[in-house]
PDB file of N, CA and C in Angstrom:
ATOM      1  N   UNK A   1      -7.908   9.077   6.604  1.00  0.00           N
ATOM      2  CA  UNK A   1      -7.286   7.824   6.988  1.00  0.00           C
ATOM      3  C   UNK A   1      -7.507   6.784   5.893  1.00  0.00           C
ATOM      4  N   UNK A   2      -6.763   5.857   5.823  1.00  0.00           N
ATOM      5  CA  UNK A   2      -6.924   4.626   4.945  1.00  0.00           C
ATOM      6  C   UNK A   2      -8.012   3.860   5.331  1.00  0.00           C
ATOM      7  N   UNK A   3      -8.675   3.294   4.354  1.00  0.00           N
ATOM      8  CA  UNK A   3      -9.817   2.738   4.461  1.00  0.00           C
ATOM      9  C   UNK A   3     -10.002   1.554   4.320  1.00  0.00           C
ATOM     10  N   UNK A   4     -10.225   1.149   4.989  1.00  0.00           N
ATOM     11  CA  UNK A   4      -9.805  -0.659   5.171  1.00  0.00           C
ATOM     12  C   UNK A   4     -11.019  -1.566   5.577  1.00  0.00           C
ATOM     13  N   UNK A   5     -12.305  -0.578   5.118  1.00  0.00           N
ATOM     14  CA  UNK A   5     -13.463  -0.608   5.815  1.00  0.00           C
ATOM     15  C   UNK A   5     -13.905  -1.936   5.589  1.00  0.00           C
ATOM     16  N   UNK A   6     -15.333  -2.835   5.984  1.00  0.00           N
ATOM     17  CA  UNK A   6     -15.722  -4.130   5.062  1.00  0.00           C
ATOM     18  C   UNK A   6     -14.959  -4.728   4.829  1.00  0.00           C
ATOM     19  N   UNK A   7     -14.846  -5.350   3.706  1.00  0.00           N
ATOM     20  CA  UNK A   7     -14.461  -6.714   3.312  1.00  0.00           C
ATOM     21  C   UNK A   7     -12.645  -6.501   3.232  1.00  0.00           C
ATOM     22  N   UNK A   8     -11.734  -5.737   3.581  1.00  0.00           N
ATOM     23  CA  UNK A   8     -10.445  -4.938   3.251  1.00  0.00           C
ATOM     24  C   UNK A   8     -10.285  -5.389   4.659  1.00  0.00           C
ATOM     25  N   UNK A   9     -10.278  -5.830   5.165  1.00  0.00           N
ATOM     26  CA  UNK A   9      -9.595  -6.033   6.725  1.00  0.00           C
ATOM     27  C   UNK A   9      -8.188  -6.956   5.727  1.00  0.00           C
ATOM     28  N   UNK A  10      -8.404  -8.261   4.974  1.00  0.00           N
ATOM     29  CA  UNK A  10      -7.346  -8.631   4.678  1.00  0.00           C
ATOM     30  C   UNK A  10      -6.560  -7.874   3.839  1.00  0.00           C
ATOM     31  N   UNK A  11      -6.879  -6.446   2.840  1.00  0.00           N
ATOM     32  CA  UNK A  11      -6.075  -5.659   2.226  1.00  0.00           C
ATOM     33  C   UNK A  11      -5.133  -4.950   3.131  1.00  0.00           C
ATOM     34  N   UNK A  12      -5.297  -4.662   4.251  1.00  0.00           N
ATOM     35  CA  UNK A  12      -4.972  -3.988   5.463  1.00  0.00           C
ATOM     36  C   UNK A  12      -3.584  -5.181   6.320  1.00  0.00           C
ATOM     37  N   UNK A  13      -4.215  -6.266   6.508  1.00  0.00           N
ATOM     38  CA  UNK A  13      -3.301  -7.001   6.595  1.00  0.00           C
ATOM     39  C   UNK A  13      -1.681  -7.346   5.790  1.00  0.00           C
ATOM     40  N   UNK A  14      -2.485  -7.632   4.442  1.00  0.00           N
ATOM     41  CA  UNK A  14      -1.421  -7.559   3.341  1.00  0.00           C
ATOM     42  C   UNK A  14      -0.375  -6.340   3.241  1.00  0.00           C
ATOM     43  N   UNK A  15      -0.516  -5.079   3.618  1.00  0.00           N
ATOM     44  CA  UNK A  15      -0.541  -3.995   3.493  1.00  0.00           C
ATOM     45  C   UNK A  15       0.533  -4.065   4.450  1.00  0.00           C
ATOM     46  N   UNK A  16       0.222  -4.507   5.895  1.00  0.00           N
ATOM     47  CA  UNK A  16       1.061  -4.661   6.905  1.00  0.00           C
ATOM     48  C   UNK A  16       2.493  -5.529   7.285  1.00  0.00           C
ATOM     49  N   UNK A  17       1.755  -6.789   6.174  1.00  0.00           N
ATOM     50  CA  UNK A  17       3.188  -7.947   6.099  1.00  0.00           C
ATOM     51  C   UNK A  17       4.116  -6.918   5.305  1.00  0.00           C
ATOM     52  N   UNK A  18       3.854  -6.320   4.026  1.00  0.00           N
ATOM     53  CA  UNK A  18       5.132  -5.597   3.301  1.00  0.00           C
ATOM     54  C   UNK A  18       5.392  -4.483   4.262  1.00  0.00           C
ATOM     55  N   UNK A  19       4.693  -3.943   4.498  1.00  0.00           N
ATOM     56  CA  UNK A  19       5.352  -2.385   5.496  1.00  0.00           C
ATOM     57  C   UNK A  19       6.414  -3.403   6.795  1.00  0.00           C
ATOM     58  N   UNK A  20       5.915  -3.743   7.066  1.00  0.00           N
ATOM     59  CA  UNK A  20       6.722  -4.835   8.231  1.00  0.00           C
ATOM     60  C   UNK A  20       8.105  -5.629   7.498  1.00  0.00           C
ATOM     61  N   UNK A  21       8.213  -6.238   6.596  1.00  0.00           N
ATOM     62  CA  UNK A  21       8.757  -6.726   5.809  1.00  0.00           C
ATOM     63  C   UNK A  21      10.107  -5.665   5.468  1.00  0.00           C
ATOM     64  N   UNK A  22       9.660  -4.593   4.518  1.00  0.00           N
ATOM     65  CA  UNK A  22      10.228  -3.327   4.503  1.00  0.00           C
ATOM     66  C   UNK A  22      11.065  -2.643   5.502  1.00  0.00           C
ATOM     67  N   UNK A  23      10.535  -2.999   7.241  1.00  0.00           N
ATOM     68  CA  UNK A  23      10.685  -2.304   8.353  1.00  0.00           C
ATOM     69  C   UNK A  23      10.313  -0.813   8.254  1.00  0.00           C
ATOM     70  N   UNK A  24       9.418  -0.694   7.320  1.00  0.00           N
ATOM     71  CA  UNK A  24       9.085   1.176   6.900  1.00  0.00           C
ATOM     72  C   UNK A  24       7.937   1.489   8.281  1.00  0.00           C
ATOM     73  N   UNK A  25       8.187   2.082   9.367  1.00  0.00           N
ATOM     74  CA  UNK A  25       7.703   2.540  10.678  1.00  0.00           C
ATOM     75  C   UNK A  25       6.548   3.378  10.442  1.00  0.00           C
ATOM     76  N   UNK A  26       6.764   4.533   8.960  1.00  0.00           N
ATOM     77  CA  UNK A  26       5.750   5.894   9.044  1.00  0.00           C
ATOM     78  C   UNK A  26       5.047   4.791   8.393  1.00  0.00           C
ATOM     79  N   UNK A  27       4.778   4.041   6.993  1.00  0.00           N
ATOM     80  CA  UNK A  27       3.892   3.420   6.540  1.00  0.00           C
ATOM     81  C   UNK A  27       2.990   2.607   7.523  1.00  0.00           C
ATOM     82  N   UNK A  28       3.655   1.816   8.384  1.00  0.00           N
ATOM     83  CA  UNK A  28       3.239   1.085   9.121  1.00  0.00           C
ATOM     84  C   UNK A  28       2.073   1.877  10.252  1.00  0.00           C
ATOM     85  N   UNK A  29       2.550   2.984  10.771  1.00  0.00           N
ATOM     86  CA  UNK A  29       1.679   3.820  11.479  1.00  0.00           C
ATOM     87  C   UNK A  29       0.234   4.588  10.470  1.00  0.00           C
ATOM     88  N   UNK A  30       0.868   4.630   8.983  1.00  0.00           N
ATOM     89  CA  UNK A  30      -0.346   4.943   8.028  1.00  0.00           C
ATOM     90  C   UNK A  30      -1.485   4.035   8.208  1.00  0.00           C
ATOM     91  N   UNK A  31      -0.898   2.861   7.970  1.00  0.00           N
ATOM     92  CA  UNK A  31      -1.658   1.578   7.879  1.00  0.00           C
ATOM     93  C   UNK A  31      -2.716   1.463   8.768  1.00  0.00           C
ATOM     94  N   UNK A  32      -1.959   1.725   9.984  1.00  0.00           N
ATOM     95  CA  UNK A  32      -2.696   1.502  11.718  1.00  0.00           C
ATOM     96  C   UNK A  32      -3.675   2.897  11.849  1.00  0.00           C
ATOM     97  N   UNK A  33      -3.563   3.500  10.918  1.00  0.00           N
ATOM     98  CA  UNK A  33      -4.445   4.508  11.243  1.00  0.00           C
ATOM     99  C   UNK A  33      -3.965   5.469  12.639  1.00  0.00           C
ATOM    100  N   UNK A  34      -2.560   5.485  13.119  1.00  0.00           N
ATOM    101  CA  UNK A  34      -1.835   6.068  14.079  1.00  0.00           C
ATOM    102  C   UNK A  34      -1.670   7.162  13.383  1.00  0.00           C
ATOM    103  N   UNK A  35      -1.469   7.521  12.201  1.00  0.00           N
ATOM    104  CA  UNK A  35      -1.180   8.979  11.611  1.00  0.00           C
ATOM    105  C   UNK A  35      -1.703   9.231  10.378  1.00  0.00           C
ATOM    106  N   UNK A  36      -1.853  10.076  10.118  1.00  0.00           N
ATOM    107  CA  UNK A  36      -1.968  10.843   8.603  1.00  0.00           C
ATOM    108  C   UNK A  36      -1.123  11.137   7.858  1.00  0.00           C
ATOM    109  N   UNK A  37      -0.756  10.868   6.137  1.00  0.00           N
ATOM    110  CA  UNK A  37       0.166  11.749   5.520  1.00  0.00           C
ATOM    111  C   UNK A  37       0.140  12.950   5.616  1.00  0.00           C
ATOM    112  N   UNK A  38       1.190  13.849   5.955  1.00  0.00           N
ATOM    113  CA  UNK A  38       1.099  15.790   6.610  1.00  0.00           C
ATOM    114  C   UNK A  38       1.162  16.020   5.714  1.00  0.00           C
ATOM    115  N   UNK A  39       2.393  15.386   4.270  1.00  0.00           N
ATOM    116  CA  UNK A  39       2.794  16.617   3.370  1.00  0.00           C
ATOM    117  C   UNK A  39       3.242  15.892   1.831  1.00  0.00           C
ATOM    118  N   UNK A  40       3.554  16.291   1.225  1.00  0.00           N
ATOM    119  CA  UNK A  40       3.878  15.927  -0.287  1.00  0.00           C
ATOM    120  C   UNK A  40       4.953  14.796  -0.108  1.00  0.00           C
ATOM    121  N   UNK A  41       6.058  14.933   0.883  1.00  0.00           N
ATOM    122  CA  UNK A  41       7.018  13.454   0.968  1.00  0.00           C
ATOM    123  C   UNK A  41       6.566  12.591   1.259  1.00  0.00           C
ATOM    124  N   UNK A  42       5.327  12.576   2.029  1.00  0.00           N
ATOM    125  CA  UNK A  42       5.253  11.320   2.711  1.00  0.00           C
ATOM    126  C   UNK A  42       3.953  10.748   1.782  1.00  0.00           C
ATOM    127  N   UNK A  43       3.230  11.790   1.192  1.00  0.00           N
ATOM    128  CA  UNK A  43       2.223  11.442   0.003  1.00  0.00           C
ATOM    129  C   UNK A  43       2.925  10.472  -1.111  1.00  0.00           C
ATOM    130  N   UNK A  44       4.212  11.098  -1.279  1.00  0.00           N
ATOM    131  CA  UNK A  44       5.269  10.495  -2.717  1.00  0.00           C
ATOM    132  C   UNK A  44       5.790   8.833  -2.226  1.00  0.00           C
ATOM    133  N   UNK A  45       6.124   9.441  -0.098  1.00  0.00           N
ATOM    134  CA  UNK A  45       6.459   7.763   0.189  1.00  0.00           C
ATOM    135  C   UNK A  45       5.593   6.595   0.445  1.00  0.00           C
ATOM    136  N   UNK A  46       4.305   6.955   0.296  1.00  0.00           N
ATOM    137  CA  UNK A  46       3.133   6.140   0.264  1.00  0.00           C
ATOM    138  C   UNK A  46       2.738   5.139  -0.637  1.00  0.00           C
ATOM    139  N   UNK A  47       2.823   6.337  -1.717  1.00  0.00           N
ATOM    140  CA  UNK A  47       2.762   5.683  -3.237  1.00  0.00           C
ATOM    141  C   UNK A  47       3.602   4.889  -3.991  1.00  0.00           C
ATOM    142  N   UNK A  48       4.770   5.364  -2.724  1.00  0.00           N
ATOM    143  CA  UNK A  48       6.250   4.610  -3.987  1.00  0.00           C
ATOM    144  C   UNK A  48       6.176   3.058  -3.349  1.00  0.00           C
ATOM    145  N   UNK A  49       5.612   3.054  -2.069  1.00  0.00           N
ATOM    146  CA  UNK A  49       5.297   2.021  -1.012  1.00  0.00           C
ATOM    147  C   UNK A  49       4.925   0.931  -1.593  1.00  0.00           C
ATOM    148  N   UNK A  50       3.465   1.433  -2.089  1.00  0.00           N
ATOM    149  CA  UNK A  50       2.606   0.768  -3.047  1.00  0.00           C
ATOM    150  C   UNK A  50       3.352  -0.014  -4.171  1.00  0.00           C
ATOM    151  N   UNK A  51       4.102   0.797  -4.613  1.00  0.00           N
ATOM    152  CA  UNK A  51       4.854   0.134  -5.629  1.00  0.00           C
ATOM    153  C   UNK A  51       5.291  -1.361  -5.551  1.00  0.00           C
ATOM    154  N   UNK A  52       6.160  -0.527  -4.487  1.00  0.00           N
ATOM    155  CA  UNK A  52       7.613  -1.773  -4.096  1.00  0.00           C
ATOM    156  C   UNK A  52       7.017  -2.824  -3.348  1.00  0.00           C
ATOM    157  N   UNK A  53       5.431  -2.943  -2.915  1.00  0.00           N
ATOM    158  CA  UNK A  53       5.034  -3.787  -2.467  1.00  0.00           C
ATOM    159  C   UNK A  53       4.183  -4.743  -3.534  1.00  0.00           C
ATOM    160  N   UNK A  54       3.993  -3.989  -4.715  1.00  0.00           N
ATOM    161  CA  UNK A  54       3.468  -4.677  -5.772  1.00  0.00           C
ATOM    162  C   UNK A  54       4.792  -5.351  -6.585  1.00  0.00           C
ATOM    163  N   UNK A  55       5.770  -4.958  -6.426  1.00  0.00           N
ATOM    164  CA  UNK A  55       6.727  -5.760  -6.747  1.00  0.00           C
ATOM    165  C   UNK A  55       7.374  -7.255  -6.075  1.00  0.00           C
ATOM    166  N   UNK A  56       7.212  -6.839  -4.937  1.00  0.00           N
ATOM    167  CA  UNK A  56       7.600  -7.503  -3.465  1.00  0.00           C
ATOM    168  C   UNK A  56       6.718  -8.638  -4.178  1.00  0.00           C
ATOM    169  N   UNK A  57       5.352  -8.294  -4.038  1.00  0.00           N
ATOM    170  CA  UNK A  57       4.514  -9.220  -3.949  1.00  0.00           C
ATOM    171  C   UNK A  57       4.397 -10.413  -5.268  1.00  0.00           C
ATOM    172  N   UNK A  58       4.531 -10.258  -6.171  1.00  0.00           N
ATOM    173  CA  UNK A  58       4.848 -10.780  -7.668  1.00  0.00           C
ATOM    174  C   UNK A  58       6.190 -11.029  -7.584  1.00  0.00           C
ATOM    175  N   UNK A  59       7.238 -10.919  -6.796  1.00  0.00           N
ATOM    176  CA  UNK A  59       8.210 -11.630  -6.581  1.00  0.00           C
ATOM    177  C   UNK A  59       7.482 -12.816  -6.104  1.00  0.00           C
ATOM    178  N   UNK A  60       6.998 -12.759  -4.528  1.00  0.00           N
ATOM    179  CA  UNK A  60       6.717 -13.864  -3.895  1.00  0.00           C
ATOM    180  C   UNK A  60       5.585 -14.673  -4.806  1.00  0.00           C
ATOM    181  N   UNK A  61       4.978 -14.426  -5.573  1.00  0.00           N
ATOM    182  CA  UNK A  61       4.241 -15.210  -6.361  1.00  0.00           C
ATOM    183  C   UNK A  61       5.042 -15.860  -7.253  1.00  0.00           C
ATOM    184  N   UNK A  62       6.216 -15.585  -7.523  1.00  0.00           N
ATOM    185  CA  UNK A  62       6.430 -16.262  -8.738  1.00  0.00           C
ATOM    186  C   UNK A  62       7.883 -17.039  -8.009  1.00  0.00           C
ATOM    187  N   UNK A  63       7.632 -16.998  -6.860  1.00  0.00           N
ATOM    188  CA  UNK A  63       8.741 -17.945  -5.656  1.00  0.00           C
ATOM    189  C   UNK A  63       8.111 -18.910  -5.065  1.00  0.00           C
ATOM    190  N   UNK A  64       6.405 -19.031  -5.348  1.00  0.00           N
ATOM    191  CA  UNK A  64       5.369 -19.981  -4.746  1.00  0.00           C
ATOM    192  C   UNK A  64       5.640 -19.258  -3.366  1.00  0.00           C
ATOM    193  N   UNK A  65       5.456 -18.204  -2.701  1.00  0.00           N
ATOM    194  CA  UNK A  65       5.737 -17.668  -1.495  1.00  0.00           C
ATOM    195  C   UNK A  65       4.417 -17.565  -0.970  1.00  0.00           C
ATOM    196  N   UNK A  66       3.811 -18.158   0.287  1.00  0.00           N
ATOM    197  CA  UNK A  66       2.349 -18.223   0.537  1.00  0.00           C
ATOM    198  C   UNK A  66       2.421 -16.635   1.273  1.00  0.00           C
ATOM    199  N   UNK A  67       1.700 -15.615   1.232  1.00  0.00           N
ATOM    200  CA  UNK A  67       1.711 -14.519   2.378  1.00  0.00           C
ATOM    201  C   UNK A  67       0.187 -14.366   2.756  1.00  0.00           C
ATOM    202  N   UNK A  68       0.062 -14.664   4.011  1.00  0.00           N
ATOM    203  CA  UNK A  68      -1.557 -14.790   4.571  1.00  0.00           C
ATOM    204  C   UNK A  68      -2.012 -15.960   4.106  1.00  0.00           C
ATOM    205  N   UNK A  69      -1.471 -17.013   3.857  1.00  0.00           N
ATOM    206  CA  UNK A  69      -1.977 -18.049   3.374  1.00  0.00           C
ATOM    207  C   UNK A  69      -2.708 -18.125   2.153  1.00  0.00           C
ATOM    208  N   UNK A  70      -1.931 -17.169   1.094  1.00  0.00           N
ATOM    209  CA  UNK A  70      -2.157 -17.115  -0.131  1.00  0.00           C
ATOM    210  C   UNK A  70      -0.962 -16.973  -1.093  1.00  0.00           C
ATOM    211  N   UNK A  71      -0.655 -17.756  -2.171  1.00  0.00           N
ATOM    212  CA  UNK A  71      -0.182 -17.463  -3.416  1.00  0.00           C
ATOM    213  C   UNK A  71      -0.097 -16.678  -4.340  1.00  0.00           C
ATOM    214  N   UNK A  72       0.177 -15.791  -5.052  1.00  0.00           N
ATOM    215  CA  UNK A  72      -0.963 -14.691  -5.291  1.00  0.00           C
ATOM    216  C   UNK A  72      -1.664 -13.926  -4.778  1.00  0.00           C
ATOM    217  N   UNK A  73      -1.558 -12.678  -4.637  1.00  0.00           N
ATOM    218  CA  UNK A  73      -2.651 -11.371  -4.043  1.00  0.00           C
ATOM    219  C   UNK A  73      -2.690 -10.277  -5.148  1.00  0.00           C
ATOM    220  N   UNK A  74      -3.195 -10.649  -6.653  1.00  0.00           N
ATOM    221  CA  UNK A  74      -3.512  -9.465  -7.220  1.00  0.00           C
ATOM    222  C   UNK A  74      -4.709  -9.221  -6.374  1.00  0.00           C
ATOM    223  N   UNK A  75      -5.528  -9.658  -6.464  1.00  0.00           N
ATOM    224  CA  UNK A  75      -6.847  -9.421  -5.967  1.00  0.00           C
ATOM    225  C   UNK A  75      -6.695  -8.215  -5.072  1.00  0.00           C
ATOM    226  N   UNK A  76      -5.916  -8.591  -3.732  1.00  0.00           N
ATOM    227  CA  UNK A  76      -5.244  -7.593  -2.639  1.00  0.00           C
ATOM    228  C   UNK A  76      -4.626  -6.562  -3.351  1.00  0.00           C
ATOM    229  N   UNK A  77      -3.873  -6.675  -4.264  1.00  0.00           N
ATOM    230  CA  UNK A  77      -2.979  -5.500  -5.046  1.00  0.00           C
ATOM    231  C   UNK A  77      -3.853  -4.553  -5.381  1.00  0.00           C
ATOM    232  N   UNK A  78      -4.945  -5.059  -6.273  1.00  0.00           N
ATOM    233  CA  UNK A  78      -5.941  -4.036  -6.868  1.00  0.00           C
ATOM    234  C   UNK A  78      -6.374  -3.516  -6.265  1.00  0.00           C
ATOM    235  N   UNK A  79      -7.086  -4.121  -4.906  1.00  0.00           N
ATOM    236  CA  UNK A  79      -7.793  -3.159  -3.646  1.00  0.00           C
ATOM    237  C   UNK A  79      -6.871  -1.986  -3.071  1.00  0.00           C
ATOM    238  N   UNK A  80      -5.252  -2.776  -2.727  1.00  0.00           N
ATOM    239  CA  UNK A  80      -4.964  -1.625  -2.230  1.00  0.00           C
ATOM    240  C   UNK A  80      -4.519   0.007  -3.277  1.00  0.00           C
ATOM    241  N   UNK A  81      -4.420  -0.591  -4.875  1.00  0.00           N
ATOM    242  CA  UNK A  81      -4.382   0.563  -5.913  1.00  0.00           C
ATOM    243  C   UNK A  81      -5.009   1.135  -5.657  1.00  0.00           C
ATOM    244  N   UNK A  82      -6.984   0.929  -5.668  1.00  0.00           N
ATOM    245  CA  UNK A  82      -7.852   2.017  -4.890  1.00  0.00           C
ATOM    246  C   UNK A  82      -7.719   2.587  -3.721  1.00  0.00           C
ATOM    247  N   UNK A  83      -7.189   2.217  -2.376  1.00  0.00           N
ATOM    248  CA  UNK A  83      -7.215   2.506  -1.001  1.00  0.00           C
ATOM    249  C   UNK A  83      -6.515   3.642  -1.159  1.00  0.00           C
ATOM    250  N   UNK A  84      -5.167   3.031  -1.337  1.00  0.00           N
ATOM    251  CA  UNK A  84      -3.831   3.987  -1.623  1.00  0.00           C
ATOM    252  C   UNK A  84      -4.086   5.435  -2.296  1.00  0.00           C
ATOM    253  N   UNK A  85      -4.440   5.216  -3.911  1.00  0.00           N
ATOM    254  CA  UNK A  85      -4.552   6.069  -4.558  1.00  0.00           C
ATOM    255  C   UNK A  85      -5.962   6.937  -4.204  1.00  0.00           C
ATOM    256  N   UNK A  86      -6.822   6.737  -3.869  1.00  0.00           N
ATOM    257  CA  UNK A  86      -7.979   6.714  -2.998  1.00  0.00           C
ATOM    258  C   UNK A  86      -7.706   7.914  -2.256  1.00  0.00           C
ATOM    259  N   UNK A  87      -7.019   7.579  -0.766  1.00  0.00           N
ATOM    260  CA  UNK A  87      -6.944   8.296   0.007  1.00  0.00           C
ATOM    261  C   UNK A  87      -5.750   9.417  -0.056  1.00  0.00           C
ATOM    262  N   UNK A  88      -4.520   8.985  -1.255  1.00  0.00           N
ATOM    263  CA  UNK A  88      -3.897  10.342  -1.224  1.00  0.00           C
ATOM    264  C   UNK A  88      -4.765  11.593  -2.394  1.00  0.00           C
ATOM    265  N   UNK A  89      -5.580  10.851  -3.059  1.00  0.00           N
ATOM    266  CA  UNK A  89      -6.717  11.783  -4.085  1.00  0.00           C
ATOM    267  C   UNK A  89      -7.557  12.949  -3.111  1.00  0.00           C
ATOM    268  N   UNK A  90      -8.022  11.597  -2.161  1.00  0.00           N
ATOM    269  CA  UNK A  90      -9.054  12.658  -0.901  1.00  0.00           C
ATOM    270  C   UNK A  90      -8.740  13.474  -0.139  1.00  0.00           C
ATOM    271  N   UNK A  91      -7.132  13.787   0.127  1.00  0.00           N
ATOM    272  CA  UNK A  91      -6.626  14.597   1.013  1.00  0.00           C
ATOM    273  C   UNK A  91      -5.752  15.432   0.537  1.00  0.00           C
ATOM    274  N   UNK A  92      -6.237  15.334  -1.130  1.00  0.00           N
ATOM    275  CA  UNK A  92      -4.973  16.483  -1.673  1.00  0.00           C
ATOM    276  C   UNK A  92      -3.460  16.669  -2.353  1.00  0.00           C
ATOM    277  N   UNK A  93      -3.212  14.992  -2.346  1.00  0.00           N
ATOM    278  CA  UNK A  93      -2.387  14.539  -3.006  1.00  0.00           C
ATOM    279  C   UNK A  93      -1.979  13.849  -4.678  1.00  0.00           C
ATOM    280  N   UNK A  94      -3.284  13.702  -5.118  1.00  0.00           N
ATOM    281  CA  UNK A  94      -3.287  13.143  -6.298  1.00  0.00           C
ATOM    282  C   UNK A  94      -1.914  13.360  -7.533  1.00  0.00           C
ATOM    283  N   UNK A  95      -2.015  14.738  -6.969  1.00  0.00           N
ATOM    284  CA  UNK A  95      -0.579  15.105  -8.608  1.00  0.00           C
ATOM    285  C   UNK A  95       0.346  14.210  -7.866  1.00  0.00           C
ATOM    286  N   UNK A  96       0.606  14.064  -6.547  1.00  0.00           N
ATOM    287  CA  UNK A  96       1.954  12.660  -6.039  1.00  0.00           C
ATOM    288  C   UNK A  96       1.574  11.611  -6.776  1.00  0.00           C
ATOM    289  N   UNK A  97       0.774  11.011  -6.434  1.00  0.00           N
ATOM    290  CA  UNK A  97       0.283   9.492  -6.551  1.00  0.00           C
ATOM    291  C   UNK A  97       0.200   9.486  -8.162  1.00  0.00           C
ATOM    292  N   UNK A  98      -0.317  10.639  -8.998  1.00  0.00           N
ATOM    293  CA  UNK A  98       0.002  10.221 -10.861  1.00  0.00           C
ATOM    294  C   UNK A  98       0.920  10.508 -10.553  1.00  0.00           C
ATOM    295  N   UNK A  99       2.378  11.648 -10.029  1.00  0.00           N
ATOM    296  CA  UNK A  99       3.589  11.534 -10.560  1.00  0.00           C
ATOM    297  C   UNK A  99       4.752  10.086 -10.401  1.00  0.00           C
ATOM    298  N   UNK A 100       3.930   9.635  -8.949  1.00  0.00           N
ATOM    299  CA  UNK A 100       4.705   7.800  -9.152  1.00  0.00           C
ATOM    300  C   UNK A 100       4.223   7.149  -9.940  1.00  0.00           C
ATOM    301  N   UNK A 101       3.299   7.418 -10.291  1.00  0.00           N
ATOM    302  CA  UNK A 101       2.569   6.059 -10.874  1.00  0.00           C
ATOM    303  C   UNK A 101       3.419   6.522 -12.243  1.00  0.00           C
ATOM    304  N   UNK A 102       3.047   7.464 -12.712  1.00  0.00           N
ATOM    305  CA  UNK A 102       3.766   7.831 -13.968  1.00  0.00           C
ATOM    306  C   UNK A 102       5.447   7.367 -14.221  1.00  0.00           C
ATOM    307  N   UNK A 103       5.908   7.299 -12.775  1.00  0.00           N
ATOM    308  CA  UNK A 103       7.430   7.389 -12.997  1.00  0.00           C
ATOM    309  C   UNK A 103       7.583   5.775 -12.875  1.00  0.00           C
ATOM    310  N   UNK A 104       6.726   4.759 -13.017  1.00  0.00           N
ATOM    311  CA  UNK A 104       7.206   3.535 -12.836  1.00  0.00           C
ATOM    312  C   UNK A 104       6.887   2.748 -13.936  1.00  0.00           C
TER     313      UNK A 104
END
């Protein structure tokens, strides 16, 4: 499961405004800890997640867009690079998570 342990309750949050944002349902149930990634697509749609939410998000920074009552969330970004990449490493996914990362 994603780890959102300690001080990550607000990475988890952040995590949730873009999946919500997105309307992406399986991410959103990742998030909540309602499911597990089963298989290599949903490992690839995790990561690409990550992406488009690091994009999302540096949009809204550079729109003065407050999300959680912040300006800016590299801070959040970086945490969730570890979470993300983190937990598809621990369950067997890693060649996904370098092949997005690679492809962006």
């Amino acid at each position: 499961m994603l780890d959102f342990s300690g001080n990550d309750q607000k990475a988890k949050l952040v995590a949730l405004h873009y999946a919500n944002q997105f309307d992406d349902l399986i991410t959103i149930e990742l998030i909540e800890n309602k499911r597990e990634v089963t298989d290599k697509d949903e490992a690839r749609k995790l990561a690409e997640f990550y992406w488009k939410m690091l994009d999302a998000s540096a949009e809204d920074q550079e729109n003065g867009v407050k999300v959680l009552g912040e300006v800016g969330l590299q801070y959040w970004m970086e945490r969730l690079l570890n979470i993300v990449g983190g937990y598809l490493s621990s369950i067997g996914y890693e060649d996904e998570w370098n092949k997005v990362c690679d492809e962006i």
